[in-house]
N, C-alpha and C. Protein backbone atom coordinates (compact mmCIF):
# COMPACT_ATOMS: atom_id res chain seq x y z
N UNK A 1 0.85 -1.18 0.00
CA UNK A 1 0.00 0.00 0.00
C UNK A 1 0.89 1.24 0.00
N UNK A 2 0.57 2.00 -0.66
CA UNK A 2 1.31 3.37 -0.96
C UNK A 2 0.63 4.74 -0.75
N UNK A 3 0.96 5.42 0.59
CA UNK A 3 0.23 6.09 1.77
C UNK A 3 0.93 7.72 0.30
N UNK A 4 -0.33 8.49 0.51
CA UNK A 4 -0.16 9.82 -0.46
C UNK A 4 0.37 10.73 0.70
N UNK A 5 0.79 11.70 0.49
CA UNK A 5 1.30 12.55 1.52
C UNK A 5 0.39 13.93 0.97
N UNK A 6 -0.50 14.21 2.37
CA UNK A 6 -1.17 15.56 1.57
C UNK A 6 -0.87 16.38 2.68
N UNK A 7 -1.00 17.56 1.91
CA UNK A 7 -0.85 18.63 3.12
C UNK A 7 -1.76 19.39 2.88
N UNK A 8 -2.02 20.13 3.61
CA UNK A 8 -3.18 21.73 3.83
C UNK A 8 -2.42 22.48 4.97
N UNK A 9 -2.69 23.67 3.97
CA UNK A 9 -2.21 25.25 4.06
C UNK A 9 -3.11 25.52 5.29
N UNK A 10 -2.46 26.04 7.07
CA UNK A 10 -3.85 26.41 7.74
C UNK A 10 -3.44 28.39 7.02
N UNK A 11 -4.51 28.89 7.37
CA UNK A 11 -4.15 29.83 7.20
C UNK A 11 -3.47 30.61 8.53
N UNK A 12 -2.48 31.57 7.58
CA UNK A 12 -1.56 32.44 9.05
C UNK A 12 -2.70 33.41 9.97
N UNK A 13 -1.96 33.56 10.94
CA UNK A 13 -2.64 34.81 12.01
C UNK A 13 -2.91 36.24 10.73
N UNK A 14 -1.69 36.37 9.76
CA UNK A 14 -2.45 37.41 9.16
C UNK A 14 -3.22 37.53 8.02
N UNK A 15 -3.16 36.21 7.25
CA UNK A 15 -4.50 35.76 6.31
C UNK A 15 -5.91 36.30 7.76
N UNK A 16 -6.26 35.62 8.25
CA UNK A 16 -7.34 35.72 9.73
C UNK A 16 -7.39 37.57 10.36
N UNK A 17 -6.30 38.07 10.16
CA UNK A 17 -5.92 39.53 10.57
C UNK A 17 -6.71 40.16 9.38
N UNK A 18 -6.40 40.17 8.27
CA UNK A 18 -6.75 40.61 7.13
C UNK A 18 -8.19 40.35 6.92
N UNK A 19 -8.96 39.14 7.01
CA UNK A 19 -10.08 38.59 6.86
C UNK A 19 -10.94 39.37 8.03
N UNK A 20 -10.25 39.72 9.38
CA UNK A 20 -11.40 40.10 10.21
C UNK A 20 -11.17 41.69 10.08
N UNK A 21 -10.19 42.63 9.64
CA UNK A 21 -10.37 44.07 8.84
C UNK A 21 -11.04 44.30 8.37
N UNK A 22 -11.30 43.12 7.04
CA UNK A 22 -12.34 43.25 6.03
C UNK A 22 -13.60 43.65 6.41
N UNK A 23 -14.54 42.33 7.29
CA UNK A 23 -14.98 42.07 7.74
C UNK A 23 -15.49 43.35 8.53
N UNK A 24 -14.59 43.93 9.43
CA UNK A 24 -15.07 44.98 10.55
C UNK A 24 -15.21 46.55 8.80
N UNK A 25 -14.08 46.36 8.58
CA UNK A 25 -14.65 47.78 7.25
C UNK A 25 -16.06 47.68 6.42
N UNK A 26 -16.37 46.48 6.12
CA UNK A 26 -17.40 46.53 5.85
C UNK A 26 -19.22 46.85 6.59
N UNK A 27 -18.95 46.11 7.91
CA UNK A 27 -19.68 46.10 8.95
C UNK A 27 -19.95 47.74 9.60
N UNK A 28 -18.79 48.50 9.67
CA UNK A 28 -18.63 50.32 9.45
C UNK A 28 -19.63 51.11 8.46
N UNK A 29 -19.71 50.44 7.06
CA UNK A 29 -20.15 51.35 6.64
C UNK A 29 -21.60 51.27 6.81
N UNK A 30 -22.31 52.42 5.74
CA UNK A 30 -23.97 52.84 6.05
C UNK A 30 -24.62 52.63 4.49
N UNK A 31 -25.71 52.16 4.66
CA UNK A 31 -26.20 52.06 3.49
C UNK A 31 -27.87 53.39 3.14
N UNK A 32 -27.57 53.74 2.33
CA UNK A 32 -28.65 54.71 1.66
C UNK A 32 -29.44 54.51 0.55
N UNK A 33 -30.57 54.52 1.05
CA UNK A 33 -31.67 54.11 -0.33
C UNK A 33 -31.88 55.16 -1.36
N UNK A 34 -32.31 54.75 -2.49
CA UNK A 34 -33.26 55.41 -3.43
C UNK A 34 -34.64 54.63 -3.93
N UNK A 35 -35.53 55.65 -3.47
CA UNK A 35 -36.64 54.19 -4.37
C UNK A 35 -36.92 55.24 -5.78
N UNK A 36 -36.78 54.03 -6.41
CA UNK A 36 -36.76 54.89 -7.76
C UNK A 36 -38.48 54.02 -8.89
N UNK A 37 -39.62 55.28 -8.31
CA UNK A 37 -40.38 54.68 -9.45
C UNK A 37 -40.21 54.42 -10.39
N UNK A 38 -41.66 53.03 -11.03
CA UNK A 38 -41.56 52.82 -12.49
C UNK A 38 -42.99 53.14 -12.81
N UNK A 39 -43.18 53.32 -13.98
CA UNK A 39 -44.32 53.89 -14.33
C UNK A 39 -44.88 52.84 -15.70
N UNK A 40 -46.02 52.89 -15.70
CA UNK A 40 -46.10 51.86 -16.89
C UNK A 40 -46.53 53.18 -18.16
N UNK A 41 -46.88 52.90 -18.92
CA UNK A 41 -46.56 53.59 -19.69
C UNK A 41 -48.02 54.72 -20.21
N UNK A 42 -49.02 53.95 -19.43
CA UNK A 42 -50.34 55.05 -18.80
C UNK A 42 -49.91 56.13 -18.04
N UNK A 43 -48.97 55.89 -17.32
CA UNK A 43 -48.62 57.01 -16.31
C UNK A 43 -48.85 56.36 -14.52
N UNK A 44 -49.74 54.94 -14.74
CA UNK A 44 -50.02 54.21 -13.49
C UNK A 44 -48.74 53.65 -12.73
N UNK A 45 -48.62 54.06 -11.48
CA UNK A 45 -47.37 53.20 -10.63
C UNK A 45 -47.30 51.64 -11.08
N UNK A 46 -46.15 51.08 -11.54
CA UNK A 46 -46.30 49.79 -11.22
C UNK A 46 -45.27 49.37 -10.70
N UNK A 47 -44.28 49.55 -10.03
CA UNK A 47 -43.76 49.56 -8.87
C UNK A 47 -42.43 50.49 -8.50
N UNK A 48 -41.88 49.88 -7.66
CA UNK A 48 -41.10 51.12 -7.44
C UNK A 48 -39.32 50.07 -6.63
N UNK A 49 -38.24 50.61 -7.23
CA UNK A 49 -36.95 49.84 -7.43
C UNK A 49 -36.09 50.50 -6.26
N UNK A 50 -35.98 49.23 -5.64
CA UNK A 50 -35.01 49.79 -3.75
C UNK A 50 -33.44 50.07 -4.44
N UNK A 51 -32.90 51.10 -4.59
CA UNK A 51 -31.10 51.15 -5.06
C UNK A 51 -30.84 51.31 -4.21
N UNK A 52 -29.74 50.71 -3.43
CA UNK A 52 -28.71 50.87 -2.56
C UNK A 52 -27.34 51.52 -2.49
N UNK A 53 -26.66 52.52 -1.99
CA UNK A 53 -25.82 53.18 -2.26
C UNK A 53 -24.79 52.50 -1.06
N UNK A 54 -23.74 52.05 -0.91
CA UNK A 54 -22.89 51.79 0.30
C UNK A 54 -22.12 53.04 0.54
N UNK A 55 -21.60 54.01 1.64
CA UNK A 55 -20.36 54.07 1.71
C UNK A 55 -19.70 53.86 3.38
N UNK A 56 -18.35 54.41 3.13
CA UNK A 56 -17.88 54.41 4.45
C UNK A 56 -17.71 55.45 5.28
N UNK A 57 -17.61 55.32 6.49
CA UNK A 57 -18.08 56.40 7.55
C UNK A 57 -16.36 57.34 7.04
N UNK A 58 -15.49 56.84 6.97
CA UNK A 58 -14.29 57.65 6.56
C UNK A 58 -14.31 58.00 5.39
N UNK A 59 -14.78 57.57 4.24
CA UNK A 59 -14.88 58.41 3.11
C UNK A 59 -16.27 58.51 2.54
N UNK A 60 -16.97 59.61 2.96
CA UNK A 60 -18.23 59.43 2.48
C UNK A 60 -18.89 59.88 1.12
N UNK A 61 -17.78 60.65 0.35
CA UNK A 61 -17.74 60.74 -0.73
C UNK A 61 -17.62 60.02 -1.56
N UNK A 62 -17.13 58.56 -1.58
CA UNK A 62 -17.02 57.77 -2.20
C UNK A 62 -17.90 56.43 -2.04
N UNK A 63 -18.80 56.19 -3.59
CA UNK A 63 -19.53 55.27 -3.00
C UNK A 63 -18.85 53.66 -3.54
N UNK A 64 -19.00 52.92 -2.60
CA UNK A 64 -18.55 51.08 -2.85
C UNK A 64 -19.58 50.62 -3.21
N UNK A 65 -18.90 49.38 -3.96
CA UNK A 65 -20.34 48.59 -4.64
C UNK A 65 -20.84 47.44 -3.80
N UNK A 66 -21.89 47.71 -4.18
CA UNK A 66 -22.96 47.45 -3.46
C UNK A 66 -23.01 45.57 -3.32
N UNK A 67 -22.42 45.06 -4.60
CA UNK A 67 -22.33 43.37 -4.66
C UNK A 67 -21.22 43.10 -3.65
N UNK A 68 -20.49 43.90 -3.18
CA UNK A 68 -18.84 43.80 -2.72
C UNK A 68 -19.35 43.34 -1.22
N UNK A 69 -20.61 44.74 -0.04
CA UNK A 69 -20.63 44.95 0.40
C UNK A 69 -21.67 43.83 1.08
N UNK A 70 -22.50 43.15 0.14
CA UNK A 70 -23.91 42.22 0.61
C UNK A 70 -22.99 41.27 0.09
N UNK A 71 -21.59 40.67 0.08
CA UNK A 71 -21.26 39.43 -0.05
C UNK A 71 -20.05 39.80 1.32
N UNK A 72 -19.89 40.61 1.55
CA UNK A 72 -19.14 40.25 3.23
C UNK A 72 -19.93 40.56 4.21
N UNK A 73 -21.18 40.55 4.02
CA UNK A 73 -21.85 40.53 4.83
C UNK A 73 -22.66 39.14 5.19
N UNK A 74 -22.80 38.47 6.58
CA UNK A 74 -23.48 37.36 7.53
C UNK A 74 -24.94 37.37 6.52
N UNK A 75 -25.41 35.76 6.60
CA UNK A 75 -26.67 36.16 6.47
C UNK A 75 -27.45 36.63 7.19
N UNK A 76 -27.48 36.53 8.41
CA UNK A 76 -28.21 37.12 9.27
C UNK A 76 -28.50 38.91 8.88
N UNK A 77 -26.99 39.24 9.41
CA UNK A 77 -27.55 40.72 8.06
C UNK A 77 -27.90 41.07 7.01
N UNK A 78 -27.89 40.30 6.39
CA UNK A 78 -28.39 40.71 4.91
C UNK A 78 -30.02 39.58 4.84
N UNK A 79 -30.32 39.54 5.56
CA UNK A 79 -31.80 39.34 6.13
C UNK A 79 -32.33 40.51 6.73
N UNK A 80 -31.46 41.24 7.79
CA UNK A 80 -31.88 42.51 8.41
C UNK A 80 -32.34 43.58 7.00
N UNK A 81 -31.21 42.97 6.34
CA UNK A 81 -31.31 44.65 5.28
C UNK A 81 -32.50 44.16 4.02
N UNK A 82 -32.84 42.90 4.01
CA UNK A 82 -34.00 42.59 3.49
C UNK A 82 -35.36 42.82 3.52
N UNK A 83 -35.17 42.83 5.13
CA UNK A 83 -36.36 43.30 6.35
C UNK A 83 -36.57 44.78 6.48
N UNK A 84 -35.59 45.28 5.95
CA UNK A 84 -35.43 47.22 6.27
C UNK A 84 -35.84 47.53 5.06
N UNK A 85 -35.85 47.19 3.59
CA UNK A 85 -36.51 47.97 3.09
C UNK A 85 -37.78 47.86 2.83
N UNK A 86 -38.60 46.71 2.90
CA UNK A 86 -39.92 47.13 2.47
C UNK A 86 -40.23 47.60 3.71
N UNK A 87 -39.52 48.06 4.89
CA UNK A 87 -40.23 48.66 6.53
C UNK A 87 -39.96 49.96 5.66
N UNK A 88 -39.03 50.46 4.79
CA UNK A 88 -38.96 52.00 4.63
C UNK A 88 -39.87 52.52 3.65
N UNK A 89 -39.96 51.08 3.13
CA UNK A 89 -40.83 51.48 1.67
C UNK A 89 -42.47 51.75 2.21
N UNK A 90 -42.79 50.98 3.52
CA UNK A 90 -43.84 50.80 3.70
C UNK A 90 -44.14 53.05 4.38
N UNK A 91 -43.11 53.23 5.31
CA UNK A 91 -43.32 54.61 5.85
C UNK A 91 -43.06 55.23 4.46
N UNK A 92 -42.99 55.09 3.60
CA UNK A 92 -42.71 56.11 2.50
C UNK A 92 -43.84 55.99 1.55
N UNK A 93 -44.66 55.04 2.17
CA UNK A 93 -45.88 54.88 0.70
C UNK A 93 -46.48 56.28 0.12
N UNK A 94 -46.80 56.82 1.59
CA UNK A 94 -47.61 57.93 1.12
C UNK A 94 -47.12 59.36 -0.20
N UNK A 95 -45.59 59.57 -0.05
CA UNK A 95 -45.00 59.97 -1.18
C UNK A 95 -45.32 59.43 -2.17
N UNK A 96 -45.23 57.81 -2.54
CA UNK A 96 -45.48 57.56 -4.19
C UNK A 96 -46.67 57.49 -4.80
N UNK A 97 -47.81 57.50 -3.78
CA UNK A 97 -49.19 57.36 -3.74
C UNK A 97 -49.98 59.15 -4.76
């Protein structure tokens, strides 16, 4: 019998250092809506599109993308932020109405 020799890479303290930076920079920043109506072509609402803007509390001029920001994010949060917009959409009806 002829035993394979495998190895695995653990990762270093600063692969794990780097990963939990990320992690906390992302968790920092704030997210800002736009609801952006659609109109059918009567002029009748037919619905209305949640955009998300990310940025960070240190550069708030600059906005990050938005796929970057809902993939380092837990599911658990990105359930929260699932849950937050139709709660904003719902206090905002009366504007699109």
């Amino acid at each position: 019998m002829v035993m394979k020799n495998i190895s695995h890479r653990l990762p270093s303290s600063t692969d794990i250092n780097q990963r939990q930076e990320a992690r906390l920079f992302w968790q920092q920043c704030q997210r800002f809506y736009t609801f952006q109506p659609i109109y059918q072509v009567s002029g009748r609402l037919l619905a209305i599109e949640i955009l998300t803007a990310v940025m960070h509390a240190t550069t708030p001029e600059k906005r990050l993308s938005p796929e970057s920001y809902f993939e380092a994010l837990g599911i658990e949060q990105r359930l929260h932020v699932v849950h937050e917009q139709p709660t904003l959409l719902k206090e905002w009806h009366a504007f699109f109405a």
